[in-house]
Protein backbone atom coordinates (compact mmCIF):
# COMPACT_ATOMS: atom_id res chain seq x y z
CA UNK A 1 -36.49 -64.78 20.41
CA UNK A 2 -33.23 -63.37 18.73
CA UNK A 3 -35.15 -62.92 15.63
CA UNK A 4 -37.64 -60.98 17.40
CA UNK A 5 -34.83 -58.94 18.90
CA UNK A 6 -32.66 -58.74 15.69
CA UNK A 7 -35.99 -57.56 13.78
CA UNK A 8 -37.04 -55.02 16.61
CA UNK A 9 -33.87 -54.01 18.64
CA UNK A 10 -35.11 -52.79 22.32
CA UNK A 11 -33.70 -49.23 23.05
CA UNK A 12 -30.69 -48.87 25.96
CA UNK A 13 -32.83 -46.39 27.51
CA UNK A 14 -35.53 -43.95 27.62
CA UNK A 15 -34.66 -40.52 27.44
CA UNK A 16 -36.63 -37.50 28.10
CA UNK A 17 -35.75 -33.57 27.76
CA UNK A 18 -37.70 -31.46 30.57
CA UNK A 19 -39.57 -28.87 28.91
CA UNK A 20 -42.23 -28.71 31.21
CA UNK A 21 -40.41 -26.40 33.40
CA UNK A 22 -38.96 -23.80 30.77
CA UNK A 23 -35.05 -24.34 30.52
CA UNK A 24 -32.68 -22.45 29.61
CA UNK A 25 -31.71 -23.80 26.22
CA UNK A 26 -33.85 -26.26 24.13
CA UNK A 27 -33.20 -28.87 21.39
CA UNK A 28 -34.67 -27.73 18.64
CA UNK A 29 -35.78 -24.68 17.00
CA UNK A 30 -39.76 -25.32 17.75
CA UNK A 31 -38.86 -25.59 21.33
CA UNK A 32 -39.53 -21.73 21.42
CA UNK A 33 -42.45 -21.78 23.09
CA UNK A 34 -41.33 -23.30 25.90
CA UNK A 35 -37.88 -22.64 27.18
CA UNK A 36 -35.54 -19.11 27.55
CA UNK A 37 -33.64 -18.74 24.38
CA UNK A 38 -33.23 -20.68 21.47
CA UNK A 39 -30.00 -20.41 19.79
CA UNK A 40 -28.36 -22.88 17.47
CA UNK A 41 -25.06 -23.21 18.61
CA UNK A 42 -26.28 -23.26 22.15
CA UNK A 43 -29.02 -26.06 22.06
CA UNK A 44 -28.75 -29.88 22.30
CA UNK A 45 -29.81 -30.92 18.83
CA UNK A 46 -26.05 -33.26 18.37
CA UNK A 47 -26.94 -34.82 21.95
CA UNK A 48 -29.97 -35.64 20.96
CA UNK A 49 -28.88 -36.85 17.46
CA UNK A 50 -25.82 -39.10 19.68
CA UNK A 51 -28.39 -40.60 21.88
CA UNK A 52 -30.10 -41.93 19.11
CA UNK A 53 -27.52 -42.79 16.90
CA UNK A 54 -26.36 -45.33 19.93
CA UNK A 55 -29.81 -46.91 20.50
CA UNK A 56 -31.37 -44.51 22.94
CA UNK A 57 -35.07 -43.02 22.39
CA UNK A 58 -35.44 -39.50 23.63
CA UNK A 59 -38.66 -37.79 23.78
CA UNK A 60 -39.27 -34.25 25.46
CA UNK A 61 -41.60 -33.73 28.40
CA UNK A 62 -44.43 -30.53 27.48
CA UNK A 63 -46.00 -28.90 29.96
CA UNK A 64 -49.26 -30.72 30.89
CA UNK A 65 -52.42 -29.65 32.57
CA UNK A 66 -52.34 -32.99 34.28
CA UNK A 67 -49.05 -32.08 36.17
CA UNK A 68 -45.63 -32.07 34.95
CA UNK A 69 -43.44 -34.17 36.98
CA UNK A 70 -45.85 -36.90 37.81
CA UNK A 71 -45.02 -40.88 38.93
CA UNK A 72 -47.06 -42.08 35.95
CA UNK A 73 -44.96 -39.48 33.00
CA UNK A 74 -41.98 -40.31 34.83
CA UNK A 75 -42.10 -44.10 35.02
CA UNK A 76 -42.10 -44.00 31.22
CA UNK A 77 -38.53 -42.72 31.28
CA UNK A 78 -35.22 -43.78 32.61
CA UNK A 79 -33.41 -40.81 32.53
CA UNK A 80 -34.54 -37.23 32.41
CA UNK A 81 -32.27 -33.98 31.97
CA UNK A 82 -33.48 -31.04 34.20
CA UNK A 83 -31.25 -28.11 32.02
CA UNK A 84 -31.75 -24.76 34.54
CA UNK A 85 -35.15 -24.75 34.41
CA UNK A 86 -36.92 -21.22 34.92
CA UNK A 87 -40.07 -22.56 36.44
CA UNK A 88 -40.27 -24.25 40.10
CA UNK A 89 -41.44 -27.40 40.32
CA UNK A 90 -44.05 -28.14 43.04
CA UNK A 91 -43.44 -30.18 46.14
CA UNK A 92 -45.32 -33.04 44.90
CA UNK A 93 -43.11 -32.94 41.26
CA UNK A 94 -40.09 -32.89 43.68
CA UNK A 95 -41.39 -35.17 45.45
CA UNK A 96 -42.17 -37.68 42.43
CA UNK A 97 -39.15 -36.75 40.95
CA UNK A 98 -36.82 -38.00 44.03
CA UNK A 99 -39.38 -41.32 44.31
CA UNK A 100 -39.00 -42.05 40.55
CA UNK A 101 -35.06 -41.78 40.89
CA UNK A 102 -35.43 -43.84 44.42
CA UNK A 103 -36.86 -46.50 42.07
CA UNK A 104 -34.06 -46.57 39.48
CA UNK A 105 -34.90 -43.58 37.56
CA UNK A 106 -31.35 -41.61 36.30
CA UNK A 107 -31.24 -37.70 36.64
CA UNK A 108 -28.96 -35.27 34.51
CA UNK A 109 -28.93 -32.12 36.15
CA UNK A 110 -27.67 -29.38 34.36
CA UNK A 111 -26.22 -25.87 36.05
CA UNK A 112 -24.11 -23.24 35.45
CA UNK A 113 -22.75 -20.33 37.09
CA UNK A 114 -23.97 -18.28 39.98
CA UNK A 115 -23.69 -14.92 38.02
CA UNK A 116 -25.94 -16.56 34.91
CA UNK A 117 -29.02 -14.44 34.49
CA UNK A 118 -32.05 -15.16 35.27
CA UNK A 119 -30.57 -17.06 38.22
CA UNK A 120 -33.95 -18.94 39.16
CA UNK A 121 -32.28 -21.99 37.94
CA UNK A 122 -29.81 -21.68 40.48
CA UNK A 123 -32.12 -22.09 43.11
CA UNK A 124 -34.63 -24.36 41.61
CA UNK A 125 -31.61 -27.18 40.67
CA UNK A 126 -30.46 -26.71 44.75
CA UNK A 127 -33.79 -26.77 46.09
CA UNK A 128 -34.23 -29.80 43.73
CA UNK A 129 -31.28 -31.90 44.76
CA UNK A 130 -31.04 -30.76 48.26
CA UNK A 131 -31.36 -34.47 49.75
CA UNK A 132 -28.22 -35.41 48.15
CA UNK A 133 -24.98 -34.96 48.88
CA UNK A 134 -24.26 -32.31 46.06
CA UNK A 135 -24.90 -28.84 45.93
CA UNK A 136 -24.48 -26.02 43.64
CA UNK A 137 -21.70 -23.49 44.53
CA UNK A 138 -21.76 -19.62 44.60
CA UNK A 139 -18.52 -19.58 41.70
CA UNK A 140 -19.03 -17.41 38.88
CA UNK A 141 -16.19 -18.54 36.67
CA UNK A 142 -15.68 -16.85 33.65
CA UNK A 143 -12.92 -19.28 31.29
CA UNK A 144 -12.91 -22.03 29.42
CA UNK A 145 -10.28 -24.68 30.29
CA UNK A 146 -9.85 -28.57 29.97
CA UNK A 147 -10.84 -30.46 33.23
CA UNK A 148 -9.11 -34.00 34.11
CA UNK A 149 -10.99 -36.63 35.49
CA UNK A 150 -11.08 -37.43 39.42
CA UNK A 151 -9.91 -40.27 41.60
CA UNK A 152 -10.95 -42.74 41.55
CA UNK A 153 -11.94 -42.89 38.16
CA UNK A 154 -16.15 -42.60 37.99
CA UNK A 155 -17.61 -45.17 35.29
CA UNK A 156 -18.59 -42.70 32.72
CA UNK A 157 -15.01 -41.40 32.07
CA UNK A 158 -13.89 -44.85 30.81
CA UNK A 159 -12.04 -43.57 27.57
CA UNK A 160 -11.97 -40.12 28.37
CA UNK A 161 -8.18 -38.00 29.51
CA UNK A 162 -10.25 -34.54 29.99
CA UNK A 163 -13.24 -32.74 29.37
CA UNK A 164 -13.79 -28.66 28.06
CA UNK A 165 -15.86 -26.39 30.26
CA UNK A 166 -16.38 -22.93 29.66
CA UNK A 167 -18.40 -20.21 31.93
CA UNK A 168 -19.35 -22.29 34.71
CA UNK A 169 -19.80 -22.89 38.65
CA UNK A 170 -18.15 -25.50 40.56
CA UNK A 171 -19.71 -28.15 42.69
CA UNK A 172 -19.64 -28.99 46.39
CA UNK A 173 -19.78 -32.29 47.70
CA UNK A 174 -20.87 -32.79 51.61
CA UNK A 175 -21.19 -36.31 52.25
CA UNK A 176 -19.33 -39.25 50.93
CA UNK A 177 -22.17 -40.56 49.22
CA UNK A 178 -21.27 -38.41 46.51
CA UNK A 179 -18.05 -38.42 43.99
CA UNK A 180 -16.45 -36.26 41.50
CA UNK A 181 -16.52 -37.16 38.42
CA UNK A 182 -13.80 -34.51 36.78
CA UNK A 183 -11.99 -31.48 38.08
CA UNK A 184 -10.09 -28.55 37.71
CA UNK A 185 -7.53 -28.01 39.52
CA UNK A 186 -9.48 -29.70 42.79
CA UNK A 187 -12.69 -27.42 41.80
CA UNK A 188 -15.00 -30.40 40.95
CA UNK A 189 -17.35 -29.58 37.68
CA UNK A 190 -19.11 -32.93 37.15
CA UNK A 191 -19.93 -35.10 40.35
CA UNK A 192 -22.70 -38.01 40.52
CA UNK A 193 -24.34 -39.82 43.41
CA UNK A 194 -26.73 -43.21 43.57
CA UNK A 195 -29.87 -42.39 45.24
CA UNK A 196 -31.46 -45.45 46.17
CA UNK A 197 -31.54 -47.83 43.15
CA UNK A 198 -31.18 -44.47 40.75
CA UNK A 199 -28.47 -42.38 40.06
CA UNK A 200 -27.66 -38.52 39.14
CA UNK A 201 -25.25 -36.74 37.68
CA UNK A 202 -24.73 -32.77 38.40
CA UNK A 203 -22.88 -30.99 35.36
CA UNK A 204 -21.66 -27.18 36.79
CA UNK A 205 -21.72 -25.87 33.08
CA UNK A 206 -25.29 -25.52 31.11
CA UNK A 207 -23.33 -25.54 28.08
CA UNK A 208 -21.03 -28.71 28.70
CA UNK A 209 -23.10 -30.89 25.61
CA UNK A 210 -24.14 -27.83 23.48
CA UNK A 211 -23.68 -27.82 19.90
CA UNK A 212 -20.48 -25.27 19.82
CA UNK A 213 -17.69 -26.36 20.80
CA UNK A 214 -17.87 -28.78 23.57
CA UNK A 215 -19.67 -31.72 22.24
CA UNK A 216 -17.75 -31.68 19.54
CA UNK A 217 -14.84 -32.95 21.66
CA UNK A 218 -13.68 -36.42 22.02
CA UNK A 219 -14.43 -36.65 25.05
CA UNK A 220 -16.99 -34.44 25.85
C-alpha cells in the first residue's frame, strides 16, 4: 500500500476556480471568454501554480447547460473559490452550494470594495453567504496597508505576522459563529466560519492572491 501511494501520491485536495458565473478576474489568459477582465498582473495564475506545487489539483468550473452549481459538479471538489462573480446564481445553485459546504465542502469567497464597478458581485457574494454569520460591508477603502492577524489566532495564520491588502471593503461579523481571521486596526479583512462539517473563508479584497504584489508576500 505505501508503494501504491509512493508511486501515485493522492492530492490534499480538490480545487476548483468558478467560472461558471463570470468573475471578475480569471487565471489564465484563455479565461477571456468567460469572466470581466483579464489582466496579467491581476489574475491568479501563481495561486494556481502554489496549489499545485503543494499537492493540490485545481480544475476550473465552465459554464454548463446542465446547471452550474449542481450537487453532482460540486461533490467532485473540496473547495471552490467564488471571485465576485458577475452572474447570479439560481436558488437551487445556492441552494446546492450551501448543502455541498453542509457536507464538508470548503468555500473561498472573494470580495472587494463597495465602490468596485460593476458592483453585482457585491450583492451576489451577500445574497450568497447570507446564512452565515459574515457579511460584506458598505467600506470603500482606497489604501494599501499591512493587516495583523486577530485573536485568537485562526489556523491558517500559523507562520504568518501580517498580511498586504490594498483597495478593499471590510467585513462584518454578526454572530459568534464566525471569527476574524486578520485585521486592521479592528476593521476585520479576512474572517472564516464552519458551516456544518464545511468551512468558508470571506477575503474583503478581490486582489488579496493576485499576481502583483500581494502573493508575492511571505505571508500572503
Amino acid at each position: 500500500i505505501d508503494s501504491i501511494d509512493w508511486l501515485t501520491p493522492r492530492p490534499k485536495a480538490k480545487v476548483a476556480y468558478d467560472l461558471s458565473h463570470r468573475p471578475q478576474l480569471g487565471v489564465d489568459s484563455w479565461d477571456t471568454d468567460n469572466i470581466q477582465i483579464y489582466d496579467p498582473g491581476e489574475s491568479y495564475s501563481e495561486l494556481r501554480n502554489s496549489y499545485v506545487n503543494h499537492s493540490y489539483t485545481f480544475d476550473k468550473l465552465y459554464p454548463s447547460s446542465e446547471g452550474n452549481f449542481t450537487s453532482d459538479r460540486l461533490s467532485n471538489f473540496d473547495m471552490i473559490i467564488l471571485a465576485w462573480p458577475n452572474f447570479n446564481l439560481t436558488v437551487s445553485e445556492r441552494t446546492a452550494l450551501l448543502d455541498w459546504i453542509n457536507d464538508g465542502g470548503s468555500l473561498f469567497a472573494l470580495a472587494d470594495r463597495s465602490g468596485f464597478m460593476p458592483n453585482q458581485g457585491y450583492f451576489i457574494l451577500n445574497w450568497t453567504i447570507q446564512d452565515l454569520d459574515i457579511s460584506i460591508g458598505v467600506y470603500n477603502i482606497q489604501d494599501d496597508v499591512s493587516a495583523t492577524f486577530s485573536e485568537p489566532r485562526h489556523p491558517t495564520t500559523e507562520g504568518c505576522s501580517s498580511i498586504q491588502v490594498s483597495w478593499r471593503n471590510y467585513l462584518n461579523i454578526t454572530r459568534p459563529a464566525a471569527q476574524p481571521i486578520f485585521d486592521y486596526e479592528g476593521n476585520i479583512v479576512l474572517a472564516s466560519q464552519q458551516y456544518g462539517a464545511g468551512r468558508v473563508v470571506v477575503s474583503s479584497d478581490l486582489n488579496i492572491f493576485a499576481n502583483t504584489r500581494m502573493i508575492s508576500t511571505p505571508s500572503n
